[in-house]
Structure formats: C-alpha cells, structure tokens
PDB file of N, CA and C in Angstrom:
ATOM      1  N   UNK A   1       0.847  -1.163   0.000  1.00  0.00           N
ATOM      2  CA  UNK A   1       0.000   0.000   0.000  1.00  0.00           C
ATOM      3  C   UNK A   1       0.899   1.234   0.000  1.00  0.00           C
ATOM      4  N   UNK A   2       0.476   2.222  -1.163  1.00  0.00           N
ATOM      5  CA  UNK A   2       1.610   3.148  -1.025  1.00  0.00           C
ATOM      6  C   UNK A   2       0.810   4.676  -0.560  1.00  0.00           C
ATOM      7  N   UNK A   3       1.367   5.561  -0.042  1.00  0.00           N
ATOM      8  CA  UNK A   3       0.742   6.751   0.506  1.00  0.00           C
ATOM      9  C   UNK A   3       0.695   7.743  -0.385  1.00  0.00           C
ATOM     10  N   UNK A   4      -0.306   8.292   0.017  1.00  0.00           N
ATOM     11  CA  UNK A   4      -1.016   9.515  -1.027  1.00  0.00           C
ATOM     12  C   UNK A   4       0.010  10.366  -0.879  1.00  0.00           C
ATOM     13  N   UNK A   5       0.748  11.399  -2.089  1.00  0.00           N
ATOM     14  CA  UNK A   5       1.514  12.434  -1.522  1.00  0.00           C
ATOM     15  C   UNK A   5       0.258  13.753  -1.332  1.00  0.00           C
ATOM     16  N   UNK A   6       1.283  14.602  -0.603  1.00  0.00           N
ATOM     17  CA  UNK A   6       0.371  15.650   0.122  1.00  0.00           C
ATOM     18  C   UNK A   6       0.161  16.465  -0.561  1.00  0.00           C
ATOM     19  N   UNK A   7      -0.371  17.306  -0.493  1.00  0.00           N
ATOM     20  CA  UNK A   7      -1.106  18.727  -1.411  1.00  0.00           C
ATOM     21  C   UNK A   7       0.361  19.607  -1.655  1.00  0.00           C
ATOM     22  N   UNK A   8       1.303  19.384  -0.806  1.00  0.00           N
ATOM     23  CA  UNK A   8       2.685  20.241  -0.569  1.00  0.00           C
ATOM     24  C   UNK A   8       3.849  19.970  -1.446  1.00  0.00           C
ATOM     25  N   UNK A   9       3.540  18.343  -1.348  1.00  0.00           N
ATOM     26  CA  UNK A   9       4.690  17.792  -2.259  1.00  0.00           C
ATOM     27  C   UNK A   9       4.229  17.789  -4.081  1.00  0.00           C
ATOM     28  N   UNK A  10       3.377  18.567  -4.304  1.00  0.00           N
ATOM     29  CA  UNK A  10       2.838  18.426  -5.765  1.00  0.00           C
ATOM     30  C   UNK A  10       3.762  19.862  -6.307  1.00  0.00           C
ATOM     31  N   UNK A  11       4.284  19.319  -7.219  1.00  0.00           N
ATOM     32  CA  UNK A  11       5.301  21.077  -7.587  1.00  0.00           C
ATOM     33  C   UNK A  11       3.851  22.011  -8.150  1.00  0.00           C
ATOM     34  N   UNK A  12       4.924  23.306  -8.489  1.00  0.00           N
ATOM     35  CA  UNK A  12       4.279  24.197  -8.414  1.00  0.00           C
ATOM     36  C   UNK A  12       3.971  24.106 -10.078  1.00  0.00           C
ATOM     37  N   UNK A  13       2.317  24.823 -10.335  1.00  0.00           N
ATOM     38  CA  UNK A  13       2.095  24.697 -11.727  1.00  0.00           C
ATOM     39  C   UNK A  13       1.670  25.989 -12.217  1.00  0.00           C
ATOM     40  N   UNK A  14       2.324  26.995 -12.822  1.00  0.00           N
ATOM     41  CA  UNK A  14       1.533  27.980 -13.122  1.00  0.00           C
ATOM     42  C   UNK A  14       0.963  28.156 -13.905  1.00  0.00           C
ATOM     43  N   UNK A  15      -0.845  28.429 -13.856  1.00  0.00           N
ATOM     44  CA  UNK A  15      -1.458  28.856 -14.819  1.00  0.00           C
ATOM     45  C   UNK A  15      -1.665  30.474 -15.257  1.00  0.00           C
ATOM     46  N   UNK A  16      -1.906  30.701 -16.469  1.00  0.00           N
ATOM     47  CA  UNK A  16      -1.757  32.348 -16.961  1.00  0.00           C
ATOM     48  C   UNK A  16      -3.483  32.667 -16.761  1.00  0.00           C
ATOM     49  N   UNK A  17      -3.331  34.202 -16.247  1.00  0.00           N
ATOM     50  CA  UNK A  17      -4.548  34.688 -15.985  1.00  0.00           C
ATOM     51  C   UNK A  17      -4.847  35.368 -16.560  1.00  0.00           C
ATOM     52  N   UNK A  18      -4.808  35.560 -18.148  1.00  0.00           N
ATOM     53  CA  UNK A  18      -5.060  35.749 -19.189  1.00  0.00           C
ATOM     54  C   UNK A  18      -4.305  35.388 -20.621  1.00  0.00           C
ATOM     55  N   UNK A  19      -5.152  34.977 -21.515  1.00  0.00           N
ATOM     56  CA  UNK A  19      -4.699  34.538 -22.756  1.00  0.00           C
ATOM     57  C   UNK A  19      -5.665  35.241 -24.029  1.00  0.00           C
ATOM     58  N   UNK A  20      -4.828  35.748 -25.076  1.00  0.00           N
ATOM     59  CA  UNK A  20      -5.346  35.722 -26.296  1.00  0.00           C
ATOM     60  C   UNK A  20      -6.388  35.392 -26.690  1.00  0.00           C
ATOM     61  N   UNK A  21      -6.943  35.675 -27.745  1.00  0.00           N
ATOM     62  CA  UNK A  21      -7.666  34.826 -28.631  1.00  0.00           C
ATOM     63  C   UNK A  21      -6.772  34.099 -29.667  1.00  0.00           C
ATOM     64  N   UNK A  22      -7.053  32.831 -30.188  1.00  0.00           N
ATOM     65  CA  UNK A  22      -6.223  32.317 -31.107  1.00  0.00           C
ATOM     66  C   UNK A  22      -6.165  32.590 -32.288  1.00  0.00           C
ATOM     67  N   UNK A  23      -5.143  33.371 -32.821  1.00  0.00           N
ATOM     68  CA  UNK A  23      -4.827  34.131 -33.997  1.00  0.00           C
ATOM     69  C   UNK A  23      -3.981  33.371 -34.988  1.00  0.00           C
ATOM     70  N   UNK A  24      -4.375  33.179 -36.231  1.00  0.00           N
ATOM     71  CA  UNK A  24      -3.653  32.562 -37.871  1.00  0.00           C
ATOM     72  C   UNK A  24      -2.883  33.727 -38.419  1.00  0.00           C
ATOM     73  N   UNK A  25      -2.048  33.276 -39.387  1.00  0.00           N
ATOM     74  CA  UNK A  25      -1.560  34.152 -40.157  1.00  0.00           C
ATOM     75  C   UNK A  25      -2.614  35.306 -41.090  1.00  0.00           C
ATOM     76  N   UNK A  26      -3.488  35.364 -41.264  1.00  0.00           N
ATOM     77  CA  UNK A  26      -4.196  36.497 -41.643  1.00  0.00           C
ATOM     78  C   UNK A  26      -5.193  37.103 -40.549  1.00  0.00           C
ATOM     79  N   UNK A  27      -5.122  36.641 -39.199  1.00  0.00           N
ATOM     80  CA  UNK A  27      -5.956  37.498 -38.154  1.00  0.00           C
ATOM     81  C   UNK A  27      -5.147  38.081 -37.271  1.00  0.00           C
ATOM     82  N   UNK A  28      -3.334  37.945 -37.297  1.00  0.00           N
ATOM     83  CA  UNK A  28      -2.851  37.816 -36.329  1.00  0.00           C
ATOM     84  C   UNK A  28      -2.738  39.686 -36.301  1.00  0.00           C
ATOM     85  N   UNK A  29      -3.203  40.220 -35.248  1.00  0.00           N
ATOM     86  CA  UNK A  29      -2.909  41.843 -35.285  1.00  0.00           C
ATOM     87  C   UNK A  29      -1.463  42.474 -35.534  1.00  0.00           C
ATOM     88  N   UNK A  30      -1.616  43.946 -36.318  1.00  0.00           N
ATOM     89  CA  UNK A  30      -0.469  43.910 -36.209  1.00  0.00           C
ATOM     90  C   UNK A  30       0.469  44.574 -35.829  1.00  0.00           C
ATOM     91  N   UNK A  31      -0.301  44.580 -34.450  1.00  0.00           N
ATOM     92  CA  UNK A  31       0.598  45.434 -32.752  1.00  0.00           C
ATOM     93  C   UNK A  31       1.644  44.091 -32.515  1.00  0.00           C
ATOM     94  N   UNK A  32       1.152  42.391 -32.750  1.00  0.00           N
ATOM     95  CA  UNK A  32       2.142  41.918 -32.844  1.00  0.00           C
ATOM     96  C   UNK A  32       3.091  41.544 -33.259  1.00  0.00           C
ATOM     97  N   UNK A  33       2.640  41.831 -34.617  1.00  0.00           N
ATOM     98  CA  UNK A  33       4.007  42.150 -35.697  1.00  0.00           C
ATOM     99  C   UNK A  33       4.820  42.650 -35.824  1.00  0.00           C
ATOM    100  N   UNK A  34       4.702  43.556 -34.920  1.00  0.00           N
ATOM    101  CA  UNK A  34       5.789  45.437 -34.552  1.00  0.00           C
ATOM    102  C   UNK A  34       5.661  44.871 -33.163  1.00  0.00           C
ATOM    103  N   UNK A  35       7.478  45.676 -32.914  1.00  0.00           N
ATOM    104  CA  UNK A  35       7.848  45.684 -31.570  1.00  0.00           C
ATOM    105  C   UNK A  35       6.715  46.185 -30.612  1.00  0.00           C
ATOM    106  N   UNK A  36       6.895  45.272 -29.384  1.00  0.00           N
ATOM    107  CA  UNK A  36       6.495  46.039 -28.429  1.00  0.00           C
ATOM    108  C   UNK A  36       6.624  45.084 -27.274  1.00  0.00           C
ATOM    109  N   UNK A  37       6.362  45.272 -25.803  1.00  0.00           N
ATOM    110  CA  UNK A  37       6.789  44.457 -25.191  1.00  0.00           C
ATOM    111  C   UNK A  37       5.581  44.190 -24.006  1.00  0.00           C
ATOM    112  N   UNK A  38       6.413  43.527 -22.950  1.00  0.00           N
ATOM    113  CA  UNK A  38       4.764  42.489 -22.040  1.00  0.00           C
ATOM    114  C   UNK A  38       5.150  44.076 -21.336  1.00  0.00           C
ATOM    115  N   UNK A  39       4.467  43.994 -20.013  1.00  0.00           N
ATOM    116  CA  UNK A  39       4.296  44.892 -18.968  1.00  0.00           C
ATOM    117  C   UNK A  39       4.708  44.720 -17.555  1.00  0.00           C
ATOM    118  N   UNK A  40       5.318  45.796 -17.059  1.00  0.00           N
ATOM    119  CA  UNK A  40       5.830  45.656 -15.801  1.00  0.00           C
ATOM    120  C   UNK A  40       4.969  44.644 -14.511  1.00  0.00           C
ATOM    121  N   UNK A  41       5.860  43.308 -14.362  1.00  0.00           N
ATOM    122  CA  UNK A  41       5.186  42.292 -13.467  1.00  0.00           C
ATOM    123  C   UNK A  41       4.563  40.886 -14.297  1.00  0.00           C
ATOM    124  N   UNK A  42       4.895  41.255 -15.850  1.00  0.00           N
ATOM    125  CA  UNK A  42       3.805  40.444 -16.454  1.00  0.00           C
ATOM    126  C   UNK A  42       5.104  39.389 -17.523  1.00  0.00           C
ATOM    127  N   UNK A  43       4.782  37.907 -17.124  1.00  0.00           N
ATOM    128  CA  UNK A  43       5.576  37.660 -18.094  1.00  0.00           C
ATOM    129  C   UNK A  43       4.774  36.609 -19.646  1.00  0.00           C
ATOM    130  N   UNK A  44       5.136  36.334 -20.165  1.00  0.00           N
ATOM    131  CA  UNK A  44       3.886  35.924 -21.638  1.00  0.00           C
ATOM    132  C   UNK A  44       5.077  34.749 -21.682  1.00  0.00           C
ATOM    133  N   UNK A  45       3.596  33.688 -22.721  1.00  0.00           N
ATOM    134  CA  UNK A  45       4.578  32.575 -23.420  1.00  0.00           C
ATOM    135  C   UNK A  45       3.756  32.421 -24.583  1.00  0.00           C
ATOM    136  N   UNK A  46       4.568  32.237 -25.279  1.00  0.00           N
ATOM    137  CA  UNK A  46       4.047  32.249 -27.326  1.00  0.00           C
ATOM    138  C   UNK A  46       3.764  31.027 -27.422  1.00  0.00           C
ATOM    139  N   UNK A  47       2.802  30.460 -27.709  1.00  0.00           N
ATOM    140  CA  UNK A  47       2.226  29.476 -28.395  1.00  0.00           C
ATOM    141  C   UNK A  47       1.863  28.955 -29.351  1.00  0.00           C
ATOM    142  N   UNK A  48       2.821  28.278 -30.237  1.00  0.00           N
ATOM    143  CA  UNK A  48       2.344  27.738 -31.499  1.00  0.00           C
ATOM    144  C   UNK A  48       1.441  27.135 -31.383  1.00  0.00           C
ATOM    145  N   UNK A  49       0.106  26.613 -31.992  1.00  0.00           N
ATOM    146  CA  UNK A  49      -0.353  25.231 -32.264  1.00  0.00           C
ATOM    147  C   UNK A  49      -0.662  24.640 -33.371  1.00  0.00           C
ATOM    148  N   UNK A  50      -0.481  24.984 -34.394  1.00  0.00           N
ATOM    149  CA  UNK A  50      -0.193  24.829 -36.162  1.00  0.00           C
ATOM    150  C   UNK A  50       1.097  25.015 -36.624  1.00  0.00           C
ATOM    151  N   UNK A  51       1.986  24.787 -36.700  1.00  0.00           N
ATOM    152  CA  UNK A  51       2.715  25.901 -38.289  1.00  0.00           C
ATOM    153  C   UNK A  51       3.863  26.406 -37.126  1.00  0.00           C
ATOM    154  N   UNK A  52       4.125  27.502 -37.830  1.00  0.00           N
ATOM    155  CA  UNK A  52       5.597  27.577 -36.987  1.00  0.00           C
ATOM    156  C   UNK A  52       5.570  29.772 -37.366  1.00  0.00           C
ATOM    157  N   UNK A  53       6.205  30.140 -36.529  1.00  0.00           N
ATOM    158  CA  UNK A  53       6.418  31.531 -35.937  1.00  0.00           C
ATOM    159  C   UNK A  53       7.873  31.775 -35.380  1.00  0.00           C
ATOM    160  N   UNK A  54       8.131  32.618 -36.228  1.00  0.00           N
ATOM    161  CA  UNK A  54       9.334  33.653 -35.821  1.00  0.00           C
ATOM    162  C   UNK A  54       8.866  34.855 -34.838  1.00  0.00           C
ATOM    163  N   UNK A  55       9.835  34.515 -33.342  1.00  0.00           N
ATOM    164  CA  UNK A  55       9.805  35.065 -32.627  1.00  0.00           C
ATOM    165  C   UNK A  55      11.028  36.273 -32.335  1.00  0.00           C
ATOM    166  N   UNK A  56      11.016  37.224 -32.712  1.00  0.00           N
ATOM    167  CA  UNK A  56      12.319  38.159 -32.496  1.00  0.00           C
ATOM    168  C   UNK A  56      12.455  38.959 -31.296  1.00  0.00           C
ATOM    169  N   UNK A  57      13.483  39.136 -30.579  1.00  0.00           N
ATOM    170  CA  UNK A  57      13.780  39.199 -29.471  1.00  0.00           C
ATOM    171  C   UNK A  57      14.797  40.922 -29.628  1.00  0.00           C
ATOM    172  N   UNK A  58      14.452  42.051 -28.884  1.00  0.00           N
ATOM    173  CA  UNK A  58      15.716  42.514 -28.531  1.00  0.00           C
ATOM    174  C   UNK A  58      16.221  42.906 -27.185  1.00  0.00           C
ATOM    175  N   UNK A  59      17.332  43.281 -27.724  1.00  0.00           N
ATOM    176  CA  UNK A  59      18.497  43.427 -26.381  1.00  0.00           C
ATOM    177  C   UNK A  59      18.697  42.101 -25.300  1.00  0.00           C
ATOM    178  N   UNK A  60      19.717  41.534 -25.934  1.00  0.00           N
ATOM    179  CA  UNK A  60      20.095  41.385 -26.991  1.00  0.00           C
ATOM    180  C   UNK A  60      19.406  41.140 -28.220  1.00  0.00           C
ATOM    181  N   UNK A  61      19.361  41.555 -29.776  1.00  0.00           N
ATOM    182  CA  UNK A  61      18.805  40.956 -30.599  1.00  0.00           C
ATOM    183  C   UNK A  61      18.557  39.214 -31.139  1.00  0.00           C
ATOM    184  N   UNK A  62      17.922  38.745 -30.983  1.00  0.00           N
ATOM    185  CA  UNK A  62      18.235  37.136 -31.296  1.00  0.00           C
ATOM    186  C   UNK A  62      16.943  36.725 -32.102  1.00  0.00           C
ATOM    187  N   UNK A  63      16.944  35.566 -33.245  1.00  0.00           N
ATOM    188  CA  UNK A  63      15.374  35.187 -33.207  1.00  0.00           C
ATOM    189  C   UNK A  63      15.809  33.742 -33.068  1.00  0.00           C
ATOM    190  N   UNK A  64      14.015  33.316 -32.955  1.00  0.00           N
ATOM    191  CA  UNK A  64      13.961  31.598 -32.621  1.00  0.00           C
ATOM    192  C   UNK A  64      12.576  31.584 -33.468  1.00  0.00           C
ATOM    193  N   UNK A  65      12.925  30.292 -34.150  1.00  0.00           N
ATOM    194  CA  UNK A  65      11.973  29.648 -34.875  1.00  0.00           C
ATOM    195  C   UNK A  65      10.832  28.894 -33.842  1.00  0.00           C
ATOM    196  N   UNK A  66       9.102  29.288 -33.130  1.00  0.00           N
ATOM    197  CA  UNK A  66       8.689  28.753 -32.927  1.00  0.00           C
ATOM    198  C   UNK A  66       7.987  27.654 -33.265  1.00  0.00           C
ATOM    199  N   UNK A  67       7.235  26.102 -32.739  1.00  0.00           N
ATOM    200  CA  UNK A  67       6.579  25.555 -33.270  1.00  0.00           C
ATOM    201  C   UNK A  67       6.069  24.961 -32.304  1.00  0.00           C
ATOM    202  N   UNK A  68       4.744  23.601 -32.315  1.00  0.00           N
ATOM    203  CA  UNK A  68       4.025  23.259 -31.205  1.00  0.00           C
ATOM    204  C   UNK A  68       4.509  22.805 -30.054  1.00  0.00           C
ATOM    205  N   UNK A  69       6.215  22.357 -30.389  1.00  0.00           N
ATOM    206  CA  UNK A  69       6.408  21.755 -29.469  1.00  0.00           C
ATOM    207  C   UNK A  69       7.719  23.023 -28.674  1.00  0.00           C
ATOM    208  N   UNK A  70       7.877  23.742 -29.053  1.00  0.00           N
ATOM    209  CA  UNK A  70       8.812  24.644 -29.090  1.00  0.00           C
ATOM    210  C   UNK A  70       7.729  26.436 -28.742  1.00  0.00           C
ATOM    211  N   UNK A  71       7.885  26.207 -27.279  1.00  0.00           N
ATOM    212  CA  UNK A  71       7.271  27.953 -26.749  1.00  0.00           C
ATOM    213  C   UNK A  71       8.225  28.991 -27.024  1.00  0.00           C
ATOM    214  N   UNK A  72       7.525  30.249 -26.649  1.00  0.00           N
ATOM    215  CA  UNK A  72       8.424  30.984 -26.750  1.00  0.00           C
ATOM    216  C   UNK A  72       8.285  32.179 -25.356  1.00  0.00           C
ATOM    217  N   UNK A  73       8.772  31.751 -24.124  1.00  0.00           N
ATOM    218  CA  UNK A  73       9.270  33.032 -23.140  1.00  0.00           C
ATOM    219  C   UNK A  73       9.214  34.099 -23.686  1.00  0.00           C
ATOM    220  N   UNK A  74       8.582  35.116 -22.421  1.00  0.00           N
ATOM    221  CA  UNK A  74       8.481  36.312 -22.689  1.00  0.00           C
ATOM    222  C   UNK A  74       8.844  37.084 -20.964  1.00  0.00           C
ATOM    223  N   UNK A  75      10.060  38.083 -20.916  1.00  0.00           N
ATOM    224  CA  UNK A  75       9.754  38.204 -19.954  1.00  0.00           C
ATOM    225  C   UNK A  75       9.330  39.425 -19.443  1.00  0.00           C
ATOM    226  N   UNK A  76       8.902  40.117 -17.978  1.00  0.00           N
ATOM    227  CA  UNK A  76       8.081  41.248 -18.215  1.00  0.00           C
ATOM    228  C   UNK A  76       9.011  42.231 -18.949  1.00  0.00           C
ATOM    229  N   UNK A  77       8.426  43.292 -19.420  1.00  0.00           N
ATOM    230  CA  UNK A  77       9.140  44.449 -20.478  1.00  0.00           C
ATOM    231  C   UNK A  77      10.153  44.053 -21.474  1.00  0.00           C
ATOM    232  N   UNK A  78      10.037  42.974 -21.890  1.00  0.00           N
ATOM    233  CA  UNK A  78      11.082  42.479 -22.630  1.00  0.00           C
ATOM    234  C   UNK A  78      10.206  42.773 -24.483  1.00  0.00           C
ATOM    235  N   UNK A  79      11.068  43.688 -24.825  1.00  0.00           N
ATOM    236  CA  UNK A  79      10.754  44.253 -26.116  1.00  0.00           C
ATOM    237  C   UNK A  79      10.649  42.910 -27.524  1.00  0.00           C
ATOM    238  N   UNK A  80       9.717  42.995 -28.062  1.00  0.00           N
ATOM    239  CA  UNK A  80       9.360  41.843 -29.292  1.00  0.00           C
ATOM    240  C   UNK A  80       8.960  41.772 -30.069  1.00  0.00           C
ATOM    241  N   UNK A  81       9.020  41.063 -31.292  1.00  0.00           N
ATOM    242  CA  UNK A  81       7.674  40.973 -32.049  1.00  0.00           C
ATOM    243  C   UNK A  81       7.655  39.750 -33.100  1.00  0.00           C
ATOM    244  N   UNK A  82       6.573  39.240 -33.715  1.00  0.00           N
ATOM    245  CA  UNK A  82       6.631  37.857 -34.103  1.00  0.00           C
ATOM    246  C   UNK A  82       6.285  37.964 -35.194  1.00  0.00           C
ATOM    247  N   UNK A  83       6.296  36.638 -36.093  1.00  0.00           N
ATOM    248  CA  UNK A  83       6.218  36.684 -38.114  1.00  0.00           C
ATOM    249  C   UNK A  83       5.928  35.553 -38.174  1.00  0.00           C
ATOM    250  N   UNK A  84       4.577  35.381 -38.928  1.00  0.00           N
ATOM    251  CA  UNK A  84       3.863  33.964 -39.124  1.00  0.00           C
ATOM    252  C   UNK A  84       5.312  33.419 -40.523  1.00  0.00           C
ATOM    253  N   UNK A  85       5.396  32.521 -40.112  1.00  0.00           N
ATOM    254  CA  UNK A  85       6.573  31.514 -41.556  1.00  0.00           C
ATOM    255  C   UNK A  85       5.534  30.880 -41.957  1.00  0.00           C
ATOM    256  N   UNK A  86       4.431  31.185 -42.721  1.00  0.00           N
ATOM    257  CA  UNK A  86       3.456  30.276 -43.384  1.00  0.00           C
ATOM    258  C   UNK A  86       2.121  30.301 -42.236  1.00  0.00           C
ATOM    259  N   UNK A  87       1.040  29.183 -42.830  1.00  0.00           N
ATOM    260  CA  UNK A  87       0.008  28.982 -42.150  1.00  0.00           C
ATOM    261  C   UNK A  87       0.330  28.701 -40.770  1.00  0.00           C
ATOM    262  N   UNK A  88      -0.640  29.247 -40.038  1.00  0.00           N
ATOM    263  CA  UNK A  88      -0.087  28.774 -38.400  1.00  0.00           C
ATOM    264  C   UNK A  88      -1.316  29.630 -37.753  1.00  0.00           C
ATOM    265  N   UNK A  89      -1.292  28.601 -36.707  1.00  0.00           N
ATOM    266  CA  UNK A  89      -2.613  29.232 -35.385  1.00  0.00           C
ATOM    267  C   UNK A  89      -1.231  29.551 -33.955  1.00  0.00           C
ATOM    268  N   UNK A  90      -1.608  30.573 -33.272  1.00  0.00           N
ATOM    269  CA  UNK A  90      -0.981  30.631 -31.883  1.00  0.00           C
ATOM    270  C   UNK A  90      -1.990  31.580 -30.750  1.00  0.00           C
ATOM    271  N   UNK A  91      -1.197  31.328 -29.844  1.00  0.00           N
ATOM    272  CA  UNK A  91      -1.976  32.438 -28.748  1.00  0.00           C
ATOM    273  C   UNK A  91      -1.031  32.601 -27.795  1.00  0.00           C
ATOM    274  N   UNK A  92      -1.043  33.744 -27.370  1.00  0.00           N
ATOM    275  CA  UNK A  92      -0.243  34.295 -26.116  1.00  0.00           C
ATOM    276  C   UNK A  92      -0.823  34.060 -24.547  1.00  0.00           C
ATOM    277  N   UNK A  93      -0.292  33.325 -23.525  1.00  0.00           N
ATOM    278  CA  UNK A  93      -0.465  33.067 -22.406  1.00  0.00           C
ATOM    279  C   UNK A  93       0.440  34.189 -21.321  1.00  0.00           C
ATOM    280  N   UNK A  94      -0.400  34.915 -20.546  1.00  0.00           N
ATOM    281  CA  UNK A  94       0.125  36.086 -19.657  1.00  0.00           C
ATOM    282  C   UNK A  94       0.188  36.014 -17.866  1.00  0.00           C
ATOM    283  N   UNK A  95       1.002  35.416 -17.417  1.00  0.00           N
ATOM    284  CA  UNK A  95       1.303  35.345 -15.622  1.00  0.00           C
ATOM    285  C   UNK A  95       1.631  36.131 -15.310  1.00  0.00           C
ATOM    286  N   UNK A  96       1.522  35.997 -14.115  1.00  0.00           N
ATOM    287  CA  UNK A  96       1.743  37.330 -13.053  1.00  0.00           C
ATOM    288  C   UNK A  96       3.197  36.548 -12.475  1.00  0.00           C
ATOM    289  N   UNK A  97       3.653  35.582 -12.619  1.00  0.00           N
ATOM    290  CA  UNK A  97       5.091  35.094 -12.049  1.00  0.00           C
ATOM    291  C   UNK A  97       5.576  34.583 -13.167  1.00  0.00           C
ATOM    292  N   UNK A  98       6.893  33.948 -13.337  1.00  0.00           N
ATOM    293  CA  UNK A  98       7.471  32.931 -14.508  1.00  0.00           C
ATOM    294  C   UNK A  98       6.621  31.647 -14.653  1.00  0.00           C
ATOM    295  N   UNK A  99       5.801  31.587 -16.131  1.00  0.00           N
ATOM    296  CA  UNK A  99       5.403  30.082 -16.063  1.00  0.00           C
ATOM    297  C   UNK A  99       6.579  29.241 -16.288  1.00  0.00           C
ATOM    298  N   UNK A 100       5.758  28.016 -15.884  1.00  0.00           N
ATOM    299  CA  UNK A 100       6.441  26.557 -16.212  1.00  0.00           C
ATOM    300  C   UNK A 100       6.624  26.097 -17.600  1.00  0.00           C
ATOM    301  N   UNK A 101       6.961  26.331 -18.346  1.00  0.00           N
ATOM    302  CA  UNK A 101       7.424  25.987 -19.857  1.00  0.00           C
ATOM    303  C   UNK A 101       6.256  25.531 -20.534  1.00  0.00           C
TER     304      UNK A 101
END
C-alpha cells in the first residue's frame, strides 16, 4: 500500500490569468508584428499550435523559430515581435510570475 503524496509535495504549476484569442496568419494583429513588449510584473509565453512563428527578441537581438512543441518566453518588459513563416494558429499566455514551460 503506497501513501497519497500531500497537497505540498505536488510542484508548483503555473497557470496564466489571461490569454489571447487564437490568432492565424491572416488574423494575427499587427501590434504583434511590430515591436512592443509584455508589462511591468507580467511575463507571456508564445504558443504555437499549427505551423511555426518567428519570434524576435531585442536586447540582446536574437530570433527563434517557434513551433508546437517549441514555446516561446516572454519576460516582463522584454521588447518583441513575431512573423507567421506560413500557415499557423498561436496564442499568447500572460502570468503574473514565470510560467512553467
């Protein structure tokens, strides 16, 4: 017989307390296409779930190819902006702490 673990020992899971609507390459607005960044306290995670998205990053400048299995961190005030690479659905997920990947 093995014992229940406790409510304590369950790690921590963060859910976002607000998300997007799920946007394609021809709905995706295009405040997110152009820089701009999350908000003081607030950190975002990019969500592919179709297709794949260029996520560009500055300071440092860097990009990363998103896709379903591949998020993309955001952290608060961190300046951005993203580029559908073809057909693709995503949505942005927004916490008030660092989510869990």
């Amino acid at each position: 017989m093995s014992a229940k673990p406790s409510p304590r020992s369950k790690p921590y899971r963060s859910k976002p307390y607000r998300s997007t609507p799920v946007f394609d390459e021809t709905t995706l607005p295009q405040a997110l296409r152009s820089r701009h960044s999350t908000k003081a306290g607030v950190w975002g995670m990019v969500r592919v779930l179709e297709g794949r998205l260029r996520l560009t990053y500055f300071d440092p400048l860097r990009d990363i190819v998103l896709d379903p299995r591949t998020p993309g961190p955001l952290a608060p005030e961190q300046a951005h902006f993203v580029e559908p690479l073809g057909p693709m659905r995503m949505q942005v997920d927004f916490y008030d702490r660092p989510p869990d990947g």
